[in-house]
N, C-alpha and C. Protein backbone atom coordinates (compact mmCIF):
# COMPACT_ATOMS: atom_id res chain seq x y z
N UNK A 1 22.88 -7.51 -8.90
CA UNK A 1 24.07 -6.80 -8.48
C UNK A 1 24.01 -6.60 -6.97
N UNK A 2 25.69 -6.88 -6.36
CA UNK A 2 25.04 -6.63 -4.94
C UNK A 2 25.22 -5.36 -5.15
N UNK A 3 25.30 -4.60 -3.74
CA UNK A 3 25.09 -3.39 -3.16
C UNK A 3 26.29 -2.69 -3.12
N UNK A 4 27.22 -3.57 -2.49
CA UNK A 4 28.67 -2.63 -2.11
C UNK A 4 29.41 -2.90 -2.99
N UNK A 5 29.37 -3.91 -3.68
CA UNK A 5 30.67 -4.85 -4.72
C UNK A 5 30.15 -4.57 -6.38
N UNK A 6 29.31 -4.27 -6.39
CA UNK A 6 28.62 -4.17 -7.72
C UNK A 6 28.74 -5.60 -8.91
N UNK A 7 28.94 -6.24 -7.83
CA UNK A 7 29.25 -7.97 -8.84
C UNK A 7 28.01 -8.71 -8.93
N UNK A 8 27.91 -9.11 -9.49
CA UNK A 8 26.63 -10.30 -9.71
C UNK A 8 27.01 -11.07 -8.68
N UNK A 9 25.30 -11.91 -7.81
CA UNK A 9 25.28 -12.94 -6.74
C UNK A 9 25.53 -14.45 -7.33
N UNK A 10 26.18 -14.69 -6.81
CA UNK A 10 26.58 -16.66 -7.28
C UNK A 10 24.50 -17.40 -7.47
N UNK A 11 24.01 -16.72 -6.48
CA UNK A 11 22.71 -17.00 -7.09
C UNK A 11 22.48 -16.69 -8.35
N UNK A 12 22.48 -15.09 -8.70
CA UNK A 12 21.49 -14.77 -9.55
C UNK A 12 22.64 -15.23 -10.80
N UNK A 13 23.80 -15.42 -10.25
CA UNK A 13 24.35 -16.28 -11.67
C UNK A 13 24.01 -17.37 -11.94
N UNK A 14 23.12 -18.24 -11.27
CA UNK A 14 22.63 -19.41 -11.50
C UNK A 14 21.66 -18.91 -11.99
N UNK A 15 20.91 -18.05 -11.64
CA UNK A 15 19.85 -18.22 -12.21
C UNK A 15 19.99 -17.61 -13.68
N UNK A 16 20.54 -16.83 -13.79
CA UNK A 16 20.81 -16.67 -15.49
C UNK A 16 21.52 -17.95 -16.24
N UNK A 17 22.58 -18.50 -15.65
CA UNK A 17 22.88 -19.70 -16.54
C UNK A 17 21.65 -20.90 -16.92
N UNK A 18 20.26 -20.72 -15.87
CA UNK A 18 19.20 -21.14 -16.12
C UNK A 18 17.93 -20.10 -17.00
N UNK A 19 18.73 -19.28 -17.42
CA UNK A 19 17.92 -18.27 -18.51
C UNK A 19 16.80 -17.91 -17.52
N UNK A 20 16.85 -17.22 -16.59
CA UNK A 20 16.05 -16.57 -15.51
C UNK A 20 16.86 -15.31 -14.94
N UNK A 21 15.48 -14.41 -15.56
CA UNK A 21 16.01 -12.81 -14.57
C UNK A 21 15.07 -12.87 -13.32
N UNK A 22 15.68 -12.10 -12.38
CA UNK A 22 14.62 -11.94 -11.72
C UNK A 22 13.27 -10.49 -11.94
N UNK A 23 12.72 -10.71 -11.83
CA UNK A 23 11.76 -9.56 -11.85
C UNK A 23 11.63 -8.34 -10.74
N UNK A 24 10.81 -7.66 -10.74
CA UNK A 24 10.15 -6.38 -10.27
C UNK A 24 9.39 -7.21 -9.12
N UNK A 25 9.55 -7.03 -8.32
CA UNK A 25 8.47 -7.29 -6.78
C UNK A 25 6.93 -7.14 -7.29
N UNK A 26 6.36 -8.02 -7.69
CA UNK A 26 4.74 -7.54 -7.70
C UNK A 26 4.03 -6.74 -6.61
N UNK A 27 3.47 -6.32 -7.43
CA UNK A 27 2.75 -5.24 -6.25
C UNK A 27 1.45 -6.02 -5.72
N UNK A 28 1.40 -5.97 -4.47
CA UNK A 28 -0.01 -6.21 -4.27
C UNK A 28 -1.16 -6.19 -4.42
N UNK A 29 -2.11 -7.49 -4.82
CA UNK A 29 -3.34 -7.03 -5.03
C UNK A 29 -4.51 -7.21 -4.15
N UNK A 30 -3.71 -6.80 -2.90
CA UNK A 30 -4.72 -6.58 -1.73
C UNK A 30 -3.73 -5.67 -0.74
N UNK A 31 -4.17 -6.48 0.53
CA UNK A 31 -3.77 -5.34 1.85
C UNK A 31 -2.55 -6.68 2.62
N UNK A 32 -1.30 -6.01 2.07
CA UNK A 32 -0.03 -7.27 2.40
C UNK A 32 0.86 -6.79 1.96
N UNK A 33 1.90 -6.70 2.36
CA UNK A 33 3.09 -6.90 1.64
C UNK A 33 3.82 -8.38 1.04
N UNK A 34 4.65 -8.02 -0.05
CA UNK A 34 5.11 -8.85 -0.75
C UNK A 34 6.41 -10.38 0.34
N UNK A 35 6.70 -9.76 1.09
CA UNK A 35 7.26 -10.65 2.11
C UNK A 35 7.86 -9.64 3.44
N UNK A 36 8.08 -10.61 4.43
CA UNK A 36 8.42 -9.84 6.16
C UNK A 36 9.67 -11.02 5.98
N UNK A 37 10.68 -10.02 7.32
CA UNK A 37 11.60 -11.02 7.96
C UNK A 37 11.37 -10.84 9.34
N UNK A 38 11.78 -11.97 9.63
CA UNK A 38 11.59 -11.62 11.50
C UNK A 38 12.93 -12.89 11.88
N UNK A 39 13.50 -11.98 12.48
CA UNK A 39 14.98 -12.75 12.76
C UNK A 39 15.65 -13.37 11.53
N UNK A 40 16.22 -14.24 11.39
CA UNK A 40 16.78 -14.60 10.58
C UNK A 40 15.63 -15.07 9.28
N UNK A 41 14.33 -15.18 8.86
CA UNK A 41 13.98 -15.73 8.16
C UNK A 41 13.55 -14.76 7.47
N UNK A 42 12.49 -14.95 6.38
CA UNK A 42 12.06 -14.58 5.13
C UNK A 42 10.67 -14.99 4.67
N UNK A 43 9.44 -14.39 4.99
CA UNK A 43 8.28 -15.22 4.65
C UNK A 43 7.82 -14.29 3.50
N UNK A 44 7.58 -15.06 2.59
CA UNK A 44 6.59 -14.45 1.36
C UNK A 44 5.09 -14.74 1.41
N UNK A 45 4.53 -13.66 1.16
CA UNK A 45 3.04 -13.75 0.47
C UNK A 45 2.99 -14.79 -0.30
N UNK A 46 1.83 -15.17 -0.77
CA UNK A 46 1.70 -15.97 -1.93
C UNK A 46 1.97 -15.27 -3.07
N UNK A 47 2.70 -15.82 -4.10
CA UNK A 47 3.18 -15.27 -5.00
C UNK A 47 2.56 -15.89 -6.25
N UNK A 48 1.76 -15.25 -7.40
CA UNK A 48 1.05 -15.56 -8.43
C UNK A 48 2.19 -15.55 -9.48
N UNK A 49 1.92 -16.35 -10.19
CA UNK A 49 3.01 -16.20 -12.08
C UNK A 49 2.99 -15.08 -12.45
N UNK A 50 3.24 -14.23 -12.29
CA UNK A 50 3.46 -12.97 -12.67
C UNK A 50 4.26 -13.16 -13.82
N UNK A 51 4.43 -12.43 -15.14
CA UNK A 51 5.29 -12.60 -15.79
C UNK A 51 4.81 -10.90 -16.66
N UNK A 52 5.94 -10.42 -16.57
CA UNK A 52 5.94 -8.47 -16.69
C UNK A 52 4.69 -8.11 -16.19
N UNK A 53 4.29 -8.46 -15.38
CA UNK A 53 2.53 -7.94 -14.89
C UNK A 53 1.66 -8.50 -14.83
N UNK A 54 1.93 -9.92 -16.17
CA UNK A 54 0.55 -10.44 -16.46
C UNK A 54 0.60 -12.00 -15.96
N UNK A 55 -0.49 -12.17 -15.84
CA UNK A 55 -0.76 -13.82 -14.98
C UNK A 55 -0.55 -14.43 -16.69
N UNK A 56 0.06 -15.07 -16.77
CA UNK A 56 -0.28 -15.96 -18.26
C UNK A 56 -1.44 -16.93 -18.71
N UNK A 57 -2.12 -17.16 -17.46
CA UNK A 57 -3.08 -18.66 -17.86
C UNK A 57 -3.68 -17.91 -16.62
N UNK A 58 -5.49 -18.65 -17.23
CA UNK A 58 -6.41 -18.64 -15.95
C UNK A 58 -7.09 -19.93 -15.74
N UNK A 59 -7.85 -20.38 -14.88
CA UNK A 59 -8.47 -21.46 -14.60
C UNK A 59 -7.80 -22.65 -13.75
N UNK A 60 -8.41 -23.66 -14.10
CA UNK A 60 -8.46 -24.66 -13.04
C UNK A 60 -7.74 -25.97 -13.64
N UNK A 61 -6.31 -26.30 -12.74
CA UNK A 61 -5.19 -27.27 -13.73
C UNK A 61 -6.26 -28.54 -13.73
N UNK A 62 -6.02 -29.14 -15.10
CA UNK A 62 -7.03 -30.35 -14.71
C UNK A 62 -7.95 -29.99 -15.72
N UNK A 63 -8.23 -28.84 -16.27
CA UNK A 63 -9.44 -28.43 -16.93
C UNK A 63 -8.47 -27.49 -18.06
N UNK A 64 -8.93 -26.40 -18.00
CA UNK A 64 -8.26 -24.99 -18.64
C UNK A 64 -6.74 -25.11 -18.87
N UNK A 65 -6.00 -26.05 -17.72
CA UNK A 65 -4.40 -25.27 -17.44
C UNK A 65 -4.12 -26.86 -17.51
N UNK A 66 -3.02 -27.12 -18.15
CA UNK A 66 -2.35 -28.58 -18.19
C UNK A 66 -1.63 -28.60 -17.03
N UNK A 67 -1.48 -29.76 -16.33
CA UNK A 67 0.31 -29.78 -14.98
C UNK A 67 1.22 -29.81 -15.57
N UNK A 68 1.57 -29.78 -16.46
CA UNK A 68 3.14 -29.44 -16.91
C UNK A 68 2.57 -28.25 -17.23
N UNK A 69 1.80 -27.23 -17.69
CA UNK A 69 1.84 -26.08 -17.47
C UNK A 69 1.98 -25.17 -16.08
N UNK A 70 1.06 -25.63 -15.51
CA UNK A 70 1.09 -25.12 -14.15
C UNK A 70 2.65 -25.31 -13.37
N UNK A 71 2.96 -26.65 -13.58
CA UNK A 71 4.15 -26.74 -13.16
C UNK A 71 5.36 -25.45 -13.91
N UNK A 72 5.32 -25.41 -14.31
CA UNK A 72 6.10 -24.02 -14.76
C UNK A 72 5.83 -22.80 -14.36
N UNK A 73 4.52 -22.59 -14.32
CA UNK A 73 3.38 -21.11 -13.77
C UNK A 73 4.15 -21.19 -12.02
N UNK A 74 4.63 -22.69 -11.41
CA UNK A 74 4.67 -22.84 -10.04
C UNK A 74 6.17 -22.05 -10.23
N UNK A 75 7.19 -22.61 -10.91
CA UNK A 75 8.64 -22.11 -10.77
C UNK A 75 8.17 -20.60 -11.08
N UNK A 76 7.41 -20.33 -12.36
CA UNK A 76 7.77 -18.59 -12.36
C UNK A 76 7.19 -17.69 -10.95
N UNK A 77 6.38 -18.67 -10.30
CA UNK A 77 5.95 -18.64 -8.52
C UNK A 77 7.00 -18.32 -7.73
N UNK A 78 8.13 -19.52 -7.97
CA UNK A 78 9.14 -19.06 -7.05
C UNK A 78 9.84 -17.96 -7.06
N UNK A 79 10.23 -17.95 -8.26
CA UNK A 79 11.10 -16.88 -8.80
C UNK A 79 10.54 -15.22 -8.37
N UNK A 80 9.49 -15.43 -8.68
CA UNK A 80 9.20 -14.30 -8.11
C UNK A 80 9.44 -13.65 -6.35
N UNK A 81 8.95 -15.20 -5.58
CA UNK A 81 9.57 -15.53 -4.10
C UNK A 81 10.73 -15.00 -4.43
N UNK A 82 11.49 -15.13 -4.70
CA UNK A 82 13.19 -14.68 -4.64
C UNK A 82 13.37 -13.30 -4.95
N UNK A 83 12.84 -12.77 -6.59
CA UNK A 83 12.36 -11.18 -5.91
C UNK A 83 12.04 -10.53 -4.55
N UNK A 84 10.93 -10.94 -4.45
CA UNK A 84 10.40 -10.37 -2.90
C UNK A 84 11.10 -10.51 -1.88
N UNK A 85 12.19 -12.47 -1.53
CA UNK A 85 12.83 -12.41 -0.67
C UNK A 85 13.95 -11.40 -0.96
N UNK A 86 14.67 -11.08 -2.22
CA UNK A 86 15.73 -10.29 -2.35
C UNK A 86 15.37 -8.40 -1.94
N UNK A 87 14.45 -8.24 -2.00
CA UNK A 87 13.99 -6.78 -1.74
C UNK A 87 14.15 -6.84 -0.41
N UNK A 88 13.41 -7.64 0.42
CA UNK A 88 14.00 -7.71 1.86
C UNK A 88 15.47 -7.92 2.69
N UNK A 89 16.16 -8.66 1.86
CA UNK A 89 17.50 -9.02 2.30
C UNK A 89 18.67 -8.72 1.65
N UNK A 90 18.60 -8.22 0.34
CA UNK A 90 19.50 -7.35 -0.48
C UNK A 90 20.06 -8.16 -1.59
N UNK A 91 20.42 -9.30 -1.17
CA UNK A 91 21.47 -10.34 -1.69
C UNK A 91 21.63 -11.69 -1.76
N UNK A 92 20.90 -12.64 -2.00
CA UNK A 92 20.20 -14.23 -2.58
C UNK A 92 21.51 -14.95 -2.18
N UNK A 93 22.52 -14.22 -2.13
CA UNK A 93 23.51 -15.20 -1.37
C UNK A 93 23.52 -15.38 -0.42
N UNK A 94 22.45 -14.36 0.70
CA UNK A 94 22.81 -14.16 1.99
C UNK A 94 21.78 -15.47 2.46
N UNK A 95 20.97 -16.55 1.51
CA UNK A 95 20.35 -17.43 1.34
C UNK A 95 20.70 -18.66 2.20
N UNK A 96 20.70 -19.26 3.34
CA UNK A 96 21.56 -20.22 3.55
C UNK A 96 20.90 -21.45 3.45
N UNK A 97 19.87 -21.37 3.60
CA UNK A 97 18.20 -22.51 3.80
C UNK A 97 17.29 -22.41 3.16
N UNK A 98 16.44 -22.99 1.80
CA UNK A 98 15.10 -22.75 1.66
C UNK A 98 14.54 -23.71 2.40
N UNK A 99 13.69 -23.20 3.58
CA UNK A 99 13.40 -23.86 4.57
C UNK A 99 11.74 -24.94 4.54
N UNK A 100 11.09 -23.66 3.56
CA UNK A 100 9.04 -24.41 3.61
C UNK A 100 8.79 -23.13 2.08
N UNK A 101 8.02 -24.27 1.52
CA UNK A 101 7.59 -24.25 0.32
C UNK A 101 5.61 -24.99 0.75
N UNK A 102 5.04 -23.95 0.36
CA UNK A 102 3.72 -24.08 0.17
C UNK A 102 2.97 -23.52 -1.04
N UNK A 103 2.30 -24.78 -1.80
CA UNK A 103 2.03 -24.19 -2.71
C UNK A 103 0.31 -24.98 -3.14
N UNK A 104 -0.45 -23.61 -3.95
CA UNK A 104 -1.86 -24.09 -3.65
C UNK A 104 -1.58 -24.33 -5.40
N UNK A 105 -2.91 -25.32 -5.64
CA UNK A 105 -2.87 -25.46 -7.05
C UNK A 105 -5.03 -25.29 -6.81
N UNK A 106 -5.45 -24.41 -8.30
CA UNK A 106 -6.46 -24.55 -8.44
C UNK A 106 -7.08 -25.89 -9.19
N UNK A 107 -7.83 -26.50 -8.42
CA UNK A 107 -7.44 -27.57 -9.45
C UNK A 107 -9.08 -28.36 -9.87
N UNK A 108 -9.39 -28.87 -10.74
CA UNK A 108 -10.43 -29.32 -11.37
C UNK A 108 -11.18 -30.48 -10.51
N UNK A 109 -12.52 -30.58 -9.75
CA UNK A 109 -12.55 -31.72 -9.08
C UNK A 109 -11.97 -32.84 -8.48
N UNK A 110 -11.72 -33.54 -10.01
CA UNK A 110 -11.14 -34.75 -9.89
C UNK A 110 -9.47 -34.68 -10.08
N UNK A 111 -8.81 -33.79 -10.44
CA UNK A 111 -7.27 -33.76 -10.30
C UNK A 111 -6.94 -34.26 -8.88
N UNK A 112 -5.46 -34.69 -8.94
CA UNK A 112 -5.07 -35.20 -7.48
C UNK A 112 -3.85 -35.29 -8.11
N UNK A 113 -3.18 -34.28 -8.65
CA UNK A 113 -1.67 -34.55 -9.13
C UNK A 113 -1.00 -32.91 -8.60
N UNK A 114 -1.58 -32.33 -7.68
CA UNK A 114 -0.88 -31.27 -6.79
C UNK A 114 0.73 -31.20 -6.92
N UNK A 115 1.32 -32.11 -5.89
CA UNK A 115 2.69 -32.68 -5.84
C UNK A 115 3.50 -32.56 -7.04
N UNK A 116 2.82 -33.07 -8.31
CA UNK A 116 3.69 -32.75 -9.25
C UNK A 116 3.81 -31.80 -9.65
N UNK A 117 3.03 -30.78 -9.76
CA UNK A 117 2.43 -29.23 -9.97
C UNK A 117 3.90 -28.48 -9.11
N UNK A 118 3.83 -28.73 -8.03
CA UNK A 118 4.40 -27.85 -7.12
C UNK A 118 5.65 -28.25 -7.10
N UNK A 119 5.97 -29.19 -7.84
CA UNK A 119 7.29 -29.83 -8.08
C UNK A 119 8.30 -28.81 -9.09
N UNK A 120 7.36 -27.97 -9.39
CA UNK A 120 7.66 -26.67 -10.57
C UNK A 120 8.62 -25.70 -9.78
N UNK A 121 8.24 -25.49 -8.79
CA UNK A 121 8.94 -24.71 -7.78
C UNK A 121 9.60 -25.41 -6.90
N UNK A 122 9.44 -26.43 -6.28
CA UNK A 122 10.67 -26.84 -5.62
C UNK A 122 11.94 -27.43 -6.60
N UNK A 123 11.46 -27.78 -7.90
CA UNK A 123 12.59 -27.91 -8.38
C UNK A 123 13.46 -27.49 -8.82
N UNK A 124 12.99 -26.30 -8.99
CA UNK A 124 14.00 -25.12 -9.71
C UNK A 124 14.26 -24.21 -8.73
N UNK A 125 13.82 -24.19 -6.98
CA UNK A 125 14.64 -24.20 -5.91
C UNK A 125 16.46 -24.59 -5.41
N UNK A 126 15.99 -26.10 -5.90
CA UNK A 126 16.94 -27.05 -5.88
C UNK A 126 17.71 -27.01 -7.22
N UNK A 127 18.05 -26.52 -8.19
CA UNK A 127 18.79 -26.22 -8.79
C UNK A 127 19.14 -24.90 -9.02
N UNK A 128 18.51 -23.81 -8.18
CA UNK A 128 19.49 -22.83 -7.59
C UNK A 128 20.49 -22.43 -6.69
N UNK A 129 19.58 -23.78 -5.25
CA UNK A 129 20.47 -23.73 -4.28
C UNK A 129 21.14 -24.90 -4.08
N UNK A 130 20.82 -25.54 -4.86
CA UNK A 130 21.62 -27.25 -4.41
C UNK A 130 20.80 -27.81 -3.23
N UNK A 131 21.68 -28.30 -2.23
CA UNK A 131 21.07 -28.96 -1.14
C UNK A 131 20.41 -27.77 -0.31
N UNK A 132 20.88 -27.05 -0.02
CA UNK A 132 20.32 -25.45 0.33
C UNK A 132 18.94 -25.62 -0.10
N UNK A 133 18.33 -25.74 -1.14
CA UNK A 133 17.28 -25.65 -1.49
C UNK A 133 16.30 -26.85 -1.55
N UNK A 134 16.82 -27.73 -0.31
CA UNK A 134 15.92 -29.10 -0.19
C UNK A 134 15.17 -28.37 0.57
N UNK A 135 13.91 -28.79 1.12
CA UNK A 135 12.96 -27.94 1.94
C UNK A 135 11.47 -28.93 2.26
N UNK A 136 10.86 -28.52 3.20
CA UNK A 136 9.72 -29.05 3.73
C UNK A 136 8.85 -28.53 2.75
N UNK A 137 7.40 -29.27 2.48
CA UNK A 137 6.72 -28.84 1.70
C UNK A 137 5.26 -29.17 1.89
N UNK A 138 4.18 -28.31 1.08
CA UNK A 138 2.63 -28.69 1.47
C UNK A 138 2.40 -28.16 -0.44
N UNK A 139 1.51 -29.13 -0.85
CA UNK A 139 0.68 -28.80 -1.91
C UNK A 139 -0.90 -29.10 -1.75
N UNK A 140 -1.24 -27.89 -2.22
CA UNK A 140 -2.58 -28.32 -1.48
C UNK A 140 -3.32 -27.63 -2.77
N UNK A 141 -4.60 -28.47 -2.87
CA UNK A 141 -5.87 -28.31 -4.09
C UNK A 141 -6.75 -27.43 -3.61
N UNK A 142 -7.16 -26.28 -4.45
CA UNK A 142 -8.32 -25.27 -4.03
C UNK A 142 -9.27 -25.40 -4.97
N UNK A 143 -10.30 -24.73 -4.56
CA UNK A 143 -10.97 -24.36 -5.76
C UNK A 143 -10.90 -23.33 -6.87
N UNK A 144 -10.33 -22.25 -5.90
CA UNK A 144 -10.27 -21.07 -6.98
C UNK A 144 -9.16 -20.24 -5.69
N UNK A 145 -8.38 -19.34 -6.63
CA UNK A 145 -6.96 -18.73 -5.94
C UNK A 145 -7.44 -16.97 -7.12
N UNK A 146 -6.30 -16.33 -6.23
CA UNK A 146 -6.78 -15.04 -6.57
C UNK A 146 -6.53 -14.59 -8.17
N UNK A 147 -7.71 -14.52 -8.27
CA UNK A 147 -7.35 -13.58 -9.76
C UNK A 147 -7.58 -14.65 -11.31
N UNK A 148 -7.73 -15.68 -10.09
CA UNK A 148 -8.01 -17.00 -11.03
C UNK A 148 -7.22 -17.73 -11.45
N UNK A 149 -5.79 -17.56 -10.99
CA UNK A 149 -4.54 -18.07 -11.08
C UNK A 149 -4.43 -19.46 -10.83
N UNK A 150 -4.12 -20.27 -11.63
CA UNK A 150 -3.71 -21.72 -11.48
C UNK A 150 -3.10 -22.40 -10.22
N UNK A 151 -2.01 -21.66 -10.07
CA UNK A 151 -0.91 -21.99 -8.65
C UNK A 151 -0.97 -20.48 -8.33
N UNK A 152 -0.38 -20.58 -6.72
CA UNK A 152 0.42 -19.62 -5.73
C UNK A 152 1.00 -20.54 -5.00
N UNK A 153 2.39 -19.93 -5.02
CA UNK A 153 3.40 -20.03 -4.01
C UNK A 153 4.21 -19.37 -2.56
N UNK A 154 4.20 -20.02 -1.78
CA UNK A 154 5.02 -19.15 -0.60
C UNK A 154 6.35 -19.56 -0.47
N UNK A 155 7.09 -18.93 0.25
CA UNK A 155 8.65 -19.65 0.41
C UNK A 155 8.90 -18.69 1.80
N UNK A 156 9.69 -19.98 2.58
CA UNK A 156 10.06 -19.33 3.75
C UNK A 156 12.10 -19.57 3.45
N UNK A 157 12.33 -18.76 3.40
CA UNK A 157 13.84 -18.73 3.32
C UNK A 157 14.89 -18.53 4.41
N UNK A 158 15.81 -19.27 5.16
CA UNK A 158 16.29 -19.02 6.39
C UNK A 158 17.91 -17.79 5.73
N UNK A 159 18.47 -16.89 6.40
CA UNK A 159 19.00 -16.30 5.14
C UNK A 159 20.32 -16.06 6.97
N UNK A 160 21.22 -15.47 6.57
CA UNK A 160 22.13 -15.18 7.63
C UNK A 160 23.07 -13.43 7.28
């Protein structure tokens, strides 16, 4: 709902016609906040799968966590990005650019399928924002991410 109009955002109506609420801003589990703006943009923390509180899966994709799992763990990544960016900016319409998408995958030695992993979140970017939501991108393999989480995601959002 926005603020002054009390109408639903042409975003978050997409995102329900894609059976997606948005959530509660996770709280931090360190010393950060959930995202900053500085001029026109929008940077998020890394954002874990949160789903009502709980991480759903632990371990290392490749091993423990399938990539088409993770790849999903990555979108409920974004989504959460859009929480956090919406707490800062009020209103997902005010969205004009998803500009940089970084996303880490924990991943098992020998995995090397990152890209598709993180394809979880840029794709369901791009079918919120359309071309709006084409964006620069980094997937990158760790060993281990906080809390033991499969993926984290960042999103830098250019918003007006």
């Amino acid at each position: 709902m926005t603020e002054l109009t009390g109408a639903v955002s042409a975003v978050e109506r997409r995102l329900a016609e894609l059976g997606i609420d948005l959530p509660d801003v996770a709280a931090p589990v360190a010393a950060y906040v959930p995202a900053v703006v500085t001029g026109n943009y929008v940077y998020t923390s890394g954002q874990l799968p949160f789903v009502s509180g709980v991480l759903p899966a632990a371990g290392k994709v490749g091993a423990e966590v399938s990539a088409e799992d993770a790849a999903a763990y990555a979108a409920t990544c974004a989504v959460n990005a859009l929480a956090a960016i919406k707490a800062q900016i009020g209103d997902l319409d005010r969205i004009s650019r998803i500009v940089k998408v970084v996303g880490f995958v924990a991943s098992e030695p020998t995995f090397t399928g990152q890209p598709a992993v993180i394809n979880g979140a840029s794709d369901l970017l791009g079918k919120v924002f359309g071309e709006a939501g084409t964006h620069a991108r980094s997937a990158v393999g760790v060993a281990v991410l906080p809390l033991d989480s499969p993926v984290e995601v960042e999103v830098i959002a250019e918003f007006a």
